[in-house]
N, C-alpha and C. Protein backbone atom coordinates (compact mmCIF):
# COMPACT_ATOMS: atom_id res chain seq x y z
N UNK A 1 36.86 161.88 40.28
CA UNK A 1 38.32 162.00 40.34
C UNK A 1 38.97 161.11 39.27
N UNK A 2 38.20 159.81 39.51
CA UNK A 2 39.09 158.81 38.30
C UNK A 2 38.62 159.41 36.75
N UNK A 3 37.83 160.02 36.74
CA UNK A 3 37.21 160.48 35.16
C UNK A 3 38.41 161.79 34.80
N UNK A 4 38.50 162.49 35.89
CA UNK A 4 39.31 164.20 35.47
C UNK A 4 40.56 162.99 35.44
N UNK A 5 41.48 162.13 35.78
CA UNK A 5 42.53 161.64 35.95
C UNK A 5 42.62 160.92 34.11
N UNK A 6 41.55 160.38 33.91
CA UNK A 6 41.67 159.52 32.27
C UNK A 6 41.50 160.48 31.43
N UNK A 7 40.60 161.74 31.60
CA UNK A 7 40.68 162.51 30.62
C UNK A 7 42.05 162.88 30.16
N UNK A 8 42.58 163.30 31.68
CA UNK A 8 43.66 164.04 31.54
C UNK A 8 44.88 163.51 31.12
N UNK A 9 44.92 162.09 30.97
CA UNK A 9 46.16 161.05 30.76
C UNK A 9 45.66 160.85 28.89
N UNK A 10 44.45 161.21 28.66
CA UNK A 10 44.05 161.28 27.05
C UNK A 10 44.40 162.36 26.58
N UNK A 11 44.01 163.36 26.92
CA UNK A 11 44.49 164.42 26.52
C UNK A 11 46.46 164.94 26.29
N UNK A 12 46.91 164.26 27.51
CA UNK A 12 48.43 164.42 27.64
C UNK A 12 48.87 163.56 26.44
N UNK A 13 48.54 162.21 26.13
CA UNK A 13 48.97 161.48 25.62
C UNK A 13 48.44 161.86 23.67
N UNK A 14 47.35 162.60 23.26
CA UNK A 14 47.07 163.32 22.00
C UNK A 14 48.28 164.70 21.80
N UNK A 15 48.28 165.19 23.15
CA UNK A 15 49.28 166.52 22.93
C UNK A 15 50.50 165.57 22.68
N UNK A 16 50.78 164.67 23.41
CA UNK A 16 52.60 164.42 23.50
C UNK A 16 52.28 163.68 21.49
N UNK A 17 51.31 163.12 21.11
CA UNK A 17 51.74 162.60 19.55
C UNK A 17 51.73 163.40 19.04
N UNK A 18 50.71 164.60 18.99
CA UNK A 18 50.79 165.72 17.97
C UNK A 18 52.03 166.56 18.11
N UNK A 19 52.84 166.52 19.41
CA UNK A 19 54.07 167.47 19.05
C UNK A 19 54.92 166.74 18.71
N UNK A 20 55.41 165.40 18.96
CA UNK A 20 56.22 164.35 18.41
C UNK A 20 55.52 164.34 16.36
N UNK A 21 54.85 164.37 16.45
CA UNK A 21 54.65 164.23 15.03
C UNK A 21 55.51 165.50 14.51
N UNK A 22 54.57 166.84 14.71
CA UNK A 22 55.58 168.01 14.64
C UNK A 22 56.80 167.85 14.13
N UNK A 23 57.49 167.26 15.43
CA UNK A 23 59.09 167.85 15.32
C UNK A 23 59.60 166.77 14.41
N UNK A 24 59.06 165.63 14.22
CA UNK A 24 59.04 164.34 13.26
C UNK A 24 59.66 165.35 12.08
N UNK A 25 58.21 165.73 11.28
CA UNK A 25 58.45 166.63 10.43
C UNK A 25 58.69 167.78 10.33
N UNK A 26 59.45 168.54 11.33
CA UNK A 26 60.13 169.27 11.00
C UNK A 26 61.65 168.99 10.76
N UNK A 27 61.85 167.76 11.38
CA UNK A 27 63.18 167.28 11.20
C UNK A 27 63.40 166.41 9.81
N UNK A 28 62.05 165.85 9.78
CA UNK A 28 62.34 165.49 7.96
C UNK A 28 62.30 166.48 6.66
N UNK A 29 61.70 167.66 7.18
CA UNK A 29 61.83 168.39 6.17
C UNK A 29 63.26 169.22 6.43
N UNK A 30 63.64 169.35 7.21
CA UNK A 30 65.13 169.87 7.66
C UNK A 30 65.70 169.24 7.08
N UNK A 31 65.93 167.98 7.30
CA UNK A 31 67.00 167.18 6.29
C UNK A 31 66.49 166.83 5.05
N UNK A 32 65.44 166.91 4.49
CA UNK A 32 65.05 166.96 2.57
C UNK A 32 65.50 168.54 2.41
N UNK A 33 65.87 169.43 3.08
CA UNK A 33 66.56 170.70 2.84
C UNK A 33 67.39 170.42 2.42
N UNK A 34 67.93 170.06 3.21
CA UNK A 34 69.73 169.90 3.25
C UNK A 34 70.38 169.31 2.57
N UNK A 35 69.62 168.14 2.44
CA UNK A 35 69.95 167.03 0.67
C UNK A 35 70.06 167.73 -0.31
N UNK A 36 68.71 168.07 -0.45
CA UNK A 36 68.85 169.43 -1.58
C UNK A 36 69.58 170.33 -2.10
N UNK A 37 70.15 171.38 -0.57
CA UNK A 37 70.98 172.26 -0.68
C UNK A 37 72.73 171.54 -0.89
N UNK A 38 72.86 170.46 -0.62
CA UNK A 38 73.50 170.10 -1.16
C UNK A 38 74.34 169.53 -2.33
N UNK A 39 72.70 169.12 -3.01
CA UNK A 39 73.20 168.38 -3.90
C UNK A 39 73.31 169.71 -5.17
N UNK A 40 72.39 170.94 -4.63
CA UNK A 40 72.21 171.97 -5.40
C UNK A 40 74.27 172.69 -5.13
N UNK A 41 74.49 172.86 -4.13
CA UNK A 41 76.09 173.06 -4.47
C UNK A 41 77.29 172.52 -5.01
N UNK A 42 76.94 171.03 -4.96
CA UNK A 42 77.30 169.96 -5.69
C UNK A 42 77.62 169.86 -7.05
N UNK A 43 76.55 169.89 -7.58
CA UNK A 43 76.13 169.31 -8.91
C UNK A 43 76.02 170.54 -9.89
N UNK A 44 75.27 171.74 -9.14
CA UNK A 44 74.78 173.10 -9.73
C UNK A 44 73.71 173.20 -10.14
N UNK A 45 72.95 174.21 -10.66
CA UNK A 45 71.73 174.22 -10.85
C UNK A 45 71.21 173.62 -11.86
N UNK A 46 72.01 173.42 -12.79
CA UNK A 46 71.95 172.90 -14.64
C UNK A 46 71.69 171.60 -14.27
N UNK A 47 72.67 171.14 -13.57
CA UNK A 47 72.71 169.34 -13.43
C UNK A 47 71.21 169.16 -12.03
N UNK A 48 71.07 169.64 -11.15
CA UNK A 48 69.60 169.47 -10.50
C UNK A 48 68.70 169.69 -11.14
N UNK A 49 68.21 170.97 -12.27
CA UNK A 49 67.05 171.46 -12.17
C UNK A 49 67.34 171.41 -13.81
N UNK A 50 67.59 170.36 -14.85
CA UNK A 50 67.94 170.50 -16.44
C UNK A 50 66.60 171.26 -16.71
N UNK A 51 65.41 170.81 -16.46
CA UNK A 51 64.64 171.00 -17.49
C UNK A 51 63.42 172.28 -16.77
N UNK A 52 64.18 173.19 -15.76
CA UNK A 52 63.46 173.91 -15.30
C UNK A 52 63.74 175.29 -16.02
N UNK A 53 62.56 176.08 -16.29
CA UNK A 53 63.34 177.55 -16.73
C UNK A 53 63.86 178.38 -15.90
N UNK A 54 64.53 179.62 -16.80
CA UNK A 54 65.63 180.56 -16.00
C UNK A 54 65.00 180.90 -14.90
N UNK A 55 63.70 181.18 -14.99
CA UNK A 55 63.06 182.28 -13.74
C UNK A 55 62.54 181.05 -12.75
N UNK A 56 62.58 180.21 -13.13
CA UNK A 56 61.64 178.74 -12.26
C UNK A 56 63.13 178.33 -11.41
N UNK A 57 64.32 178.32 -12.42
CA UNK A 57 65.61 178.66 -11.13
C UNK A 57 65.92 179.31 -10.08
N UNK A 58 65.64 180.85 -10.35
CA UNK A 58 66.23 181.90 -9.97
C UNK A 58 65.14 181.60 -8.67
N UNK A 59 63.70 181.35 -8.83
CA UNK A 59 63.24 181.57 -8.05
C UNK A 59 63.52 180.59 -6.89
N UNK A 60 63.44 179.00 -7.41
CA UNK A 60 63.89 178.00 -6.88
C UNK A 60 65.14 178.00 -5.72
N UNK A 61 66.09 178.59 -6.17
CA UNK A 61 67.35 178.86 -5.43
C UNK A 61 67.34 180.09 -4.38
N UNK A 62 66.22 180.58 -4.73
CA UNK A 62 66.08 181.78 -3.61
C UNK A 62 65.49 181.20 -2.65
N UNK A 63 64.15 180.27 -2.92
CA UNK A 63 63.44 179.40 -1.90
C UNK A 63 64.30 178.11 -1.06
N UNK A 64 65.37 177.77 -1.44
CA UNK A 64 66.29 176.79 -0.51
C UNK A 64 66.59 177.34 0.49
N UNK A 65 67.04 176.75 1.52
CA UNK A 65 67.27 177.07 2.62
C UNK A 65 68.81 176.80 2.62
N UNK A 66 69.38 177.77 3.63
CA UNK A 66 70.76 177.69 3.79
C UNK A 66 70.62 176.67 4.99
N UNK A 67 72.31 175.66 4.85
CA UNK A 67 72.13 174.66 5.97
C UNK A 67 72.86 175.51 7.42
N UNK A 68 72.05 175.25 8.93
CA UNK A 68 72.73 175.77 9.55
C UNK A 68 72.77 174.78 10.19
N UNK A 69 71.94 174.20 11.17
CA UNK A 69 71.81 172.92 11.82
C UNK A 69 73.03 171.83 10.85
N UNK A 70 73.12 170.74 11.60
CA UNK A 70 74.02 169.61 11.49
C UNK A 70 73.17 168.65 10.80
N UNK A 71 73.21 167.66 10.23
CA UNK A 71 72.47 166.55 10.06
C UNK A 71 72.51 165.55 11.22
N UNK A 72 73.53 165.73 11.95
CA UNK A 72 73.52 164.97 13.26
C UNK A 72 72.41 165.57 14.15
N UNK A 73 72.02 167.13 14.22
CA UNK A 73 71.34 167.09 15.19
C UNK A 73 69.57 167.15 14.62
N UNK A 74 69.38 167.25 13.19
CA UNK A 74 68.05 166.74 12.74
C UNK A 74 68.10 165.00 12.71
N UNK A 75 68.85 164.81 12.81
CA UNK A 75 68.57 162.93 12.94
C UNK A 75 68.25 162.54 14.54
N UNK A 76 68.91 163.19 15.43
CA UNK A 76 68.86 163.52 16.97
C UNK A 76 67.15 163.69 17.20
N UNK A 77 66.90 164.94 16.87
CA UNK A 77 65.79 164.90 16.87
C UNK A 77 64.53 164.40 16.18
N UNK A 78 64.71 163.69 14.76
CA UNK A 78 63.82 162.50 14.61
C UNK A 78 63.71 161.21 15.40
N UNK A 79 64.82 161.05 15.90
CA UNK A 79 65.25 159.89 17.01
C UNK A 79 63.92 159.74 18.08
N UNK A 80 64.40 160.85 18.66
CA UNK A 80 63.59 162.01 20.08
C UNK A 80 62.44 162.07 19.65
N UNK A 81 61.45 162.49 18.94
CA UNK A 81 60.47 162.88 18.74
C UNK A 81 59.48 161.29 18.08
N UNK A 82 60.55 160.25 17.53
CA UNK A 82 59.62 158.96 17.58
C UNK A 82 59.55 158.20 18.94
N UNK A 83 60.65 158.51 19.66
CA UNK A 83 60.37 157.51 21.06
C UNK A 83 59.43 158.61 21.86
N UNK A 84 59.15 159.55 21.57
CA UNK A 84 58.29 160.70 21.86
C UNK A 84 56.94 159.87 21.84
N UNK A 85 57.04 159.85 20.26
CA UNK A 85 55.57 159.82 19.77
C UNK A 85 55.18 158.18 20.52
N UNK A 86 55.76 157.13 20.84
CA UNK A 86 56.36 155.88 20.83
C UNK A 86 55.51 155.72 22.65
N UNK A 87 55.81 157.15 23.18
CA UNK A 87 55.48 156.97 24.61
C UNK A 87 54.34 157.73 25.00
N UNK A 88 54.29 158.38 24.06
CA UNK A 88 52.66 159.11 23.90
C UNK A 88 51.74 158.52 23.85
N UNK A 89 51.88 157.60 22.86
CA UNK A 89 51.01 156.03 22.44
C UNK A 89 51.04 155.47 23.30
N UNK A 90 51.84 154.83 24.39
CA UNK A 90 51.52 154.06 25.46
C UNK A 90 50.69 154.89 26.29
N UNK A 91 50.84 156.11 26.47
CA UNK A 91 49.85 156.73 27.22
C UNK A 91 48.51 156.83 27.32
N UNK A 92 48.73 157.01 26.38
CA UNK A 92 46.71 156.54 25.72
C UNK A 92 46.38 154.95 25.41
N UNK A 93 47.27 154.25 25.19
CA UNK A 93 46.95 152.85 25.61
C UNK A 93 46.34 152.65 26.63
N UNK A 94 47.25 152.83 27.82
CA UNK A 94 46.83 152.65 29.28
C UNK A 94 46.00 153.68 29.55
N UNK A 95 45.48 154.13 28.84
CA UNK A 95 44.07 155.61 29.68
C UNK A 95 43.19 154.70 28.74
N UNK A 96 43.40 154.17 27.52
CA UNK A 96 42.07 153.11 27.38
C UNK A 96 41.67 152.30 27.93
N UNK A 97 43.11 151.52 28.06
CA UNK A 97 42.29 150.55 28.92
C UNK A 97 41.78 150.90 30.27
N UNK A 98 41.98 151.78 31.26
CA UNK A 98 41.66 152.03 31.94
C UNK A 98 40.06 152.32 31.70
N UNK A 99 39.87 153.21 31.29
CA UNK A 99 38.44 153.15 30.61
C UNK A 99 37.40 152.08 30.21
N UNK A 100 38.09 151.18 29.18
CA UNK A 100 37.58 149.64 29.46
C UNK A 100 37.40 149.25 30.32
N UNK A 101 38.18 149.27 31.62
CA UNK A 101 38.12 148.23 33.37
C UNK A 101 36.81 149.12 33.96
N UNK A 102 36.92 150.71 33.65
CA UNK A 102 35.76 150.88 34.30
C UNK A 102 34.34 150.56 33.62
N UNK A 103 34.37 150.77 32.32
CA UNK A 103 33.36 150.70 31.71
C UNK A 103 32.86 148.30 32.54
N UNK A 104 33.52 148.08 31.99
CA UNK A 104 33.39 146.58 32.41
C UNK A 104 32.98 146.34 33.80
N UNK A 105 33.46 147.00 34.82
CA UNK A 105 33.26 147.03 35.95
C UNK A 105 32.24 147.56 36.49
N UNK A 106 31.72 148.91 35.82
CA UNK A 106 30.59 149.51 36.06
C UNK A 106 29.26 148.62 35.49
N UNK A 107 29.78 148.29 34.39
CA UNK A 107 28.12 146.87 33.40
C UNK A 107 28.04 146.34 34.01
């Protein structure tokens, strides 16, 4: 019982970092979008991209992303997703050590 209980507090605690990492970066690449797309409406393509060619533009500007999200709510969710990752890590802390007390206890 105590073995299916540590697995399972290891396992919860690898899933909860790997999706906190996730949304980490999806929220940092959301907002390196958005910088972008901004500074690309901003400035224009001449002043971002001087020394790129016509077709290395054309293509470039097709590959940006339009902003729809807020920057408030990709910062929201980098927030969220490090106290995520933040409590994931304690999770597997305490399923180690748990593991340690038995291992120690059992020697």
């Amino acid at each position: 019982m105590i073995d299916n209980n540590i697995n399972s507090a290891i396992v919860s605690g690898q899933l909860g970092l790997q999706r906190a990492s996730d949304g980490i970066t999806t929220a940092s690449v959301n907002i390196a979008q958005k910088s972008a797309q901004s500074t690309l409406e901003t400035d224009g393509v001449g002043a971002v991209l001087a020394n790129a060619s016509v077709s290395g533009l054309s293509t470039l500007k097709q590959t940006l992303p339009s902003a729809t999200d807020t920057f408030t709510s990709d910062l929201l969710s980098l927030q969220i997703n490090s106290l995520n990752a933040q409590a994931s890590a304690k999770v597997l802390d305490t399923a180690y050590d748990a593991v340690g007390t038995i291992i120690d206890t059992l020697a």
